[in-house]
Protein backbone atom coordinates (compact mmCIF):
# COMPACT_ATOMS: atom_id res chain seq x y z
CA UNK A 1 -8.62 -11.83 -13.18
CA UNK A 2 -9.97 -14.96 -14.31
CA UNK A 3 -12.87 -15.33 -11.93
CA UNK A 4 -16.38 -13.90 -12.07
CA UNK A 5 -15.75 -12.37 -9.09
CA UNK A 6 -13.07 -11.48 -6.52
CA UNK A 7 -13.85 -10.82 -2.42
CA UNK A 8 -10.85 -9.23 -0.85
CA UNK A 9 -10.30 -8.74 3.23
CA UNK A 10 -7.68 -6.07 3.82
CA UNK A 11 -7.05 -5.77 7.83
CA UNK A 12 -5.01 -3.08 9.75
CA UNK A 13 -3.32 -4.46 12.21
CA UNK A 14 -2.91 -3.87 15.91
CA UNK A 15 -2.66 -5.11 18.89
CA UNK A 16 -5.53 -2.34 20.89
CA UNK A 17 -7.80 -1.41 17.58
CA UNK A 18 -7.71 -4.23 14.55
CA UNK A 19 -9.16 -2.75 11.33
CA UNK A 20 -11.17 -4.40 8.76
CA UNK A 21 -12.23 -3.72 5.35
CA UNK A 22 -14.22 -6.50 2.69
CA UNK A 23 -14.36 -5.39 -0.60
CA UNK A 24 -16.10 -7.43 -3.73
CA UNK A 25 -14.51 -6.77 -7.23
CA UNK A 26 -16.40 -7.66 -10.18
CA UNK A 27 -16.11 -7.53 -14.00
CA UNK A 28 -17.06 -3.92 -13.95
CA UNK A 29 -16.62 -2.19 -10.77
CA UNK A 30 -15.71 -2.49 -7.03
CA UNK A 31 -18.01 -2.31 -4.26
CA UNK A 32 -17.96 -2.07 -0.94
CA UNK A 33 -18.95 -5.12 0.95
CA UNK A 34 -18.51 -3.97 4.97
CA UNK A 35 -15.27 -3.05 7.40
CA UNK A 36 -15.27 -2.59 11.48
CA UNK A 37 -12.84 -3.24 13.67
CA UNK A 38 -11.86 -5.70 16.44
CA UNK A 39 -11.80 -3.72 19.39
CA UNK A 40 -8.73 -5.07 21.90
CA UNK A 41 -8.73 -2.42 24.10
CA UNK A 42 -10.31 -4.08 27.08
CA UNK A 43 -7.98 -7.06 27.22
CA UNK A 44 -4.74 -6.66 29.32
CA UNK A 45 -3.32 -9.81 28.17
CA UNK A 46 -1.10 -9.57 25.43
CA UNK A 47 -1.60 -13.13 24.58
CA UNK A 48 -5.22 -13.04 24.77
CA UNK A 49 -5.22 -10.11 22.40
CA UNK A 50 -3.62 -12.46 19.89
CA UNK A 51 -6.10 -15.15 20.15
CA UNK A 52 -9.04 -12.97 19.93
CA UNK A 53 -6.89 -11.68 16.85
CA UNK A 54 -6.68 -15.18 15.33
CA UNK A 55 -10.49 -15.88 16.18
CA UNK A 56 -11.57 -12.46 14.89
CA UNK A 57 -10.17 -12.52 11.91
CA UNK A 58 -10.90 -16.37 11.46
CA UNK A 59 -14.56 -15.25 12.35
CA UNK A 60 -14.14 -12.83 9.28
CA UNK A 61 -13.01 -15.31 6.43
CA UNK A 62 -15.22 -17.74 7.83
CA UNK A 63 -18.26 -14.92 6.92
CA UNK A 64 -17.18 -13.23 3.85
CA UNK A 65 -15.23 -16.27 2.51
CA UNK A 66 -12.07 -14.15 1.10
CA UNK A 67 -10.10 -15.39 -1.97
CA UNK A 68 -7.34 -13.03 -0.54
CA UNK A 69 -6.13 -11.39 2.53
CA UNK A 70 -4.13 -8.35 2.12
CA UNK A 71 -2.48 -7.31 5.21
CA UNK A 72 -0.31 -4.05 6.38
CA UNK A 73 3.41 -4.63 6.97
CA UNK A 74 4.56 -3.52 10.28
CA UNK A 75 6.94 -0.38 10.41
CA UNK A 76 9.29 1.02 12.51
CA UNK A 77 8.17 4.14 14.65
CA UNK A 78 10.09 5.44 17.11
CA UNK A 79 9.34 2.43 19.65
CA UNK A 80 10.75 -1.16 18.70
CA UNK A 81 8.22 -2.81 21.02
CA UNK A 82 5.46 -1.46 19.20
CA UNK A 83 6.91 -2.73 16.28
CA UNK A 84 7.42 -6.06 17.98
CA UNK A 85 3.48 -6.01 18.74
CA UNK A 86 2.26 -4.86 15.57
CA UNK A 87 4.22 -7.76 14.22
CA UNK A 88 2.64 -10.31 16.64
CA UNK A 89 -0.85 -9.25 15.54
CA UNK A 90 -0.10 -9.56 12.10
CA UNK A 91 0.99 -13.14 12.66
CA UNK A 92 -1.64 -14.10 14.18
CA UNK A 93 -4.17 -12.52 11.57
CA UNK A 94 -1.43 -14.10 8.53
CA UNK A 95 -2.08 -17.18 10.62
CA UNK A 96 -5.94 -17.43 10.73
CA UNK A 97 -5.62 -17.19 6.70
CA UNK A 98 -3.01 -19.73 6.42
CA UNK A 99 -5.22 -22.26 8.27
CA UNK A 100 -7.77 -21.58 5.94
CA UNK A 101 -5.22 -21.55 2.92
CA UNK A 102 -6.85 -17.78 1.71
CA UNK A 103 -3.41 -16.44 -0.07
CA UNK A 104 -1.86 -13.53 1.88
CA UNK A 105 -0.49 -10.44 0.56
CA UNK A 106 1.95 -7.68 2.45
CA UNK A 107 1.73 -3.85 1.42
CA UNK A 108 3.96 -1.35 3.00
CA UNK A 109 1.82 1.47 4.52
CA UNK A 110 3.78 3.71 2.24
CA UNK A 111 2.17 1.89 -0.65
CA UNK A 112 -0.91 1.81 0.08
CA UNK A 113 -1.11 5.41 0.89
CA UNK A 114 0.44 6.22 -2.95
CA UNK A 115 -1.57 3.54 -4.25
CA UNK A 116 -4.82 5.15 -2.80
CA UNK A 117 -3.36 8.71 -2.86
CA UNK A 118 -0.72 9.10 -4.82
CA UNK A 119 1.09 10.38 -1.57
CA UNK A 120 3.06 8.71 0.89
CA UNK A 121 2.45 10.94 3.54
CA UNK A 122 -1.31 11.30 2.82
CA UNK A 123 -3.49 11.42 6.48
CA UNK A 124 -5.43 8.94 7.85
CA UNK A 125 -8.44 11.39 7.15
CA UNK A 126 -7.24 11.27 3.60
CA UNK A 127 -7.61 8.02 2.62
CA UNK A 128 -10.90 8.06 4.41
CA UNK A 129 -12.16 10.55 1.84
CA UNK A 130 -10.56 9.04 -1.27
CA UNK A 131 -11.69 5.39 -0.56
CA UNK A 132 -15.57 6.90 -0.25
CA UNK A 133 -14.87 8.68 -3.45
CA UNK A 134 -13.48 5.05 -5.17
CA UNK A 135 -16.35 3.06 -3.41
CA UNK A 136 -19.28 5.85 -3.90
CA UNK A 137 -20.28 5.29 -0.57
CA UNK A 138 -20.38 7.71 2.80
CA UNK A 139 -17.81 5.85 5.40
CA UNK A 140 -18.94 8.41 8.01
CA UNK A 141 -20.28 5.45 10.12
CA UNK A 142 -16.77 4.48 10.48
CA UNK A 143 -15.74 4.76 14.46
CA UNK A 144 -12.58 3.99 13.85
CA UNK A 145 -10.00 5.52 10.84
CA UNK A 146 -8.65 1.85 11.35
CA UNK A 147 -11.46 0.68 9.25
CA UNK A 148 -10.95 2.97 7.02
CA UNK A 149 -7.24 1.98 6.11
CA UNK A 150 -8.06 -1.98 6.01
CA UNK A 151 -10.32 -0.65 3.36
CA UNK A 152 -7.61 0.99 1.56
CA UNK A 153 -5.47 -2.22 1.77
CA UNK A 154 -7.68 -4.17 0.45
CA UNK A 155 -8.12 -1.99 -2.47
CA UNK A 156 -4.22 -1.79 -3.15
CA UNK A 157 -4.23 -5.38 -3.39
CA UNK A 158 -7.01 -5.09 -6.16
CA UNK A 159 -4.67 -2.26 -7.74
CA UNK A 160 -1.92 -4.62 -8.01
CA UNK A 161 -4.06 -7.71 -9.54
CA UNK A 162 -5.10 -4.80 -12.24
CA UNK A 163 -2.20 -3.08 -12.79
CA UNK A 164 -1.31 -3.39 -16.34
CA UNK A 165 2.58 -2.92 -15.26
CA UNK A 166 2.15 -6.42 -13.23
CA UNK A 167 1.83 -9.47 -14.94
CA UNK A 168 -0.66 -11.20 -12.26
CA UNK A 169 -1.01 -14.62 -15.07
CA UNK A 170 2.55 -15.28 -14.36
CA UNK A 171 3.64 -17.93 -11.69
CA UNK A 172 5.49 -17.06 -8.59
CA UNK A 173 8.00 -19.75 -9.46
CA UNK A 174 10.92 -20.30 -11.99
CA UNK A 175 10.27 -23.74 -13.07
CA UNK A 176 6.30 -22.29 -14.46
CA UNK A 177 8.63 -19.18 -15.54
CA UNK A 178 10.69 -21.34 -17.58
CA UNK A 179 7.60 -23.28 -18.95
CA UNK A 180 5.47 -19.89 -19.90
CA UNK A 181 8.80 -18.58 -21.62
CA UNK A 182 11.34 -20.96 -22.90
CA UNK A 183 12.57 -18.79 -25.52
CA UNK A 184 13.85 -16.57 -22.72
CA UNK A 185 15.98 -19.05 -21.18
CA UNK A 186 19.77 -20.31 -22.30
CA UNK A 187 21.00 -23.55 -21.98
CA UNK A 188 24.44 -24.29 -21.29
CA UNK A 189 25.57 -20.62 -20.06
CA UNK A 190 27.97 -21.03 -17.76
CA UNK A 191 28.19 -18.81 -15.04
CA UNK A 192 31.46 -16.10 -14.69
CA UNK A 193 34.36 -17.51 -12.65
């Protein structure tokens, strides 16, 4: 990482209880900055829930001041509409950042669990205990395991900037692809007809 200093917002979404989690990453360590949750429960209104969503979260950035927001990806359950719903408050949390241009990043609950874990399958109440372990710090305050997991999101996104098997100074395009590595590139190949 090139900065001094990274803040990362992981959130959990959903569309009764919205996890949060804020971690800082510096040159020699991560800490842990704060997480809660957005508590939806009260409001009936599905559309309500998502603009409380986008103002929550936009409340958030507007706080901690993010350089990126690493979200969950919806998955399917047994029940599309709750799918459908999870997806919807995703959006509108993906939307908050976009208005604020903070880059967003999707992990697969799967991946987050291995990347904090090593298990795909691990609990809720598992993370919980490995992320106080990584952060040195008691999360027993934590109402909500939904805090908890926004936590652990946000620290799979850190994983990935670190991960020596990801290149993270490459560009996300192929003409800067092309630029960083012209001797990779042939001219003139035509393609197989």
């Amino acid at each position: 990482m090139a900065a001094q200093q990274r803040i990362i917002l992981g959130i959990d979404p959903g569309t009764n209880i919205l996890g949060y989690g804020v971690i800082l990453v510096d040159k020699k360590s991560v800490h842990y900055v704060d997480m809660g949750v957005i508590d939806l429960r009260k409001e009936k209104d599905h559309f309500l829930k998502l603009s409380r969503i986008f103002e929550g979260v936009g409340a958030l950035m507007e706080r901690y001041a993010p350089d990126d927001l690493a979200i969950e990806a919806p998955f399917y359950g047994k029940n599309v509409q709750s799918m459908l719903k999870l997806g919807r408050a995703q959006g509108a949390a993906i939307a908050a950042a976009l208005h604020r241009q903070i880059p967003v990043f999707e992990y697969a609950p799967r991946k987050v669990k291995m990347a904090i874990t090593g298990r795909g399958d691990a609990s809720k109440e598992q993370v919980k205990l490995l992320m106080e372990k990584t952060l040195h710090t008691s999360l027993d305050d934590a109402k909500f395991l939904d805090a908890t997991d926004a936590l652990a999101i946000a620290m799979c996104h850190f994983y990935q900037l670190t991960s020596p098997l990801v290149d993270t100074s490459s560009s996300r395009n192929w003409k800067s692809f092309i630029e960083a590595h012209p001797g990779r590139v042939q001219e003139g190949v035509e393609a197989e007809k």
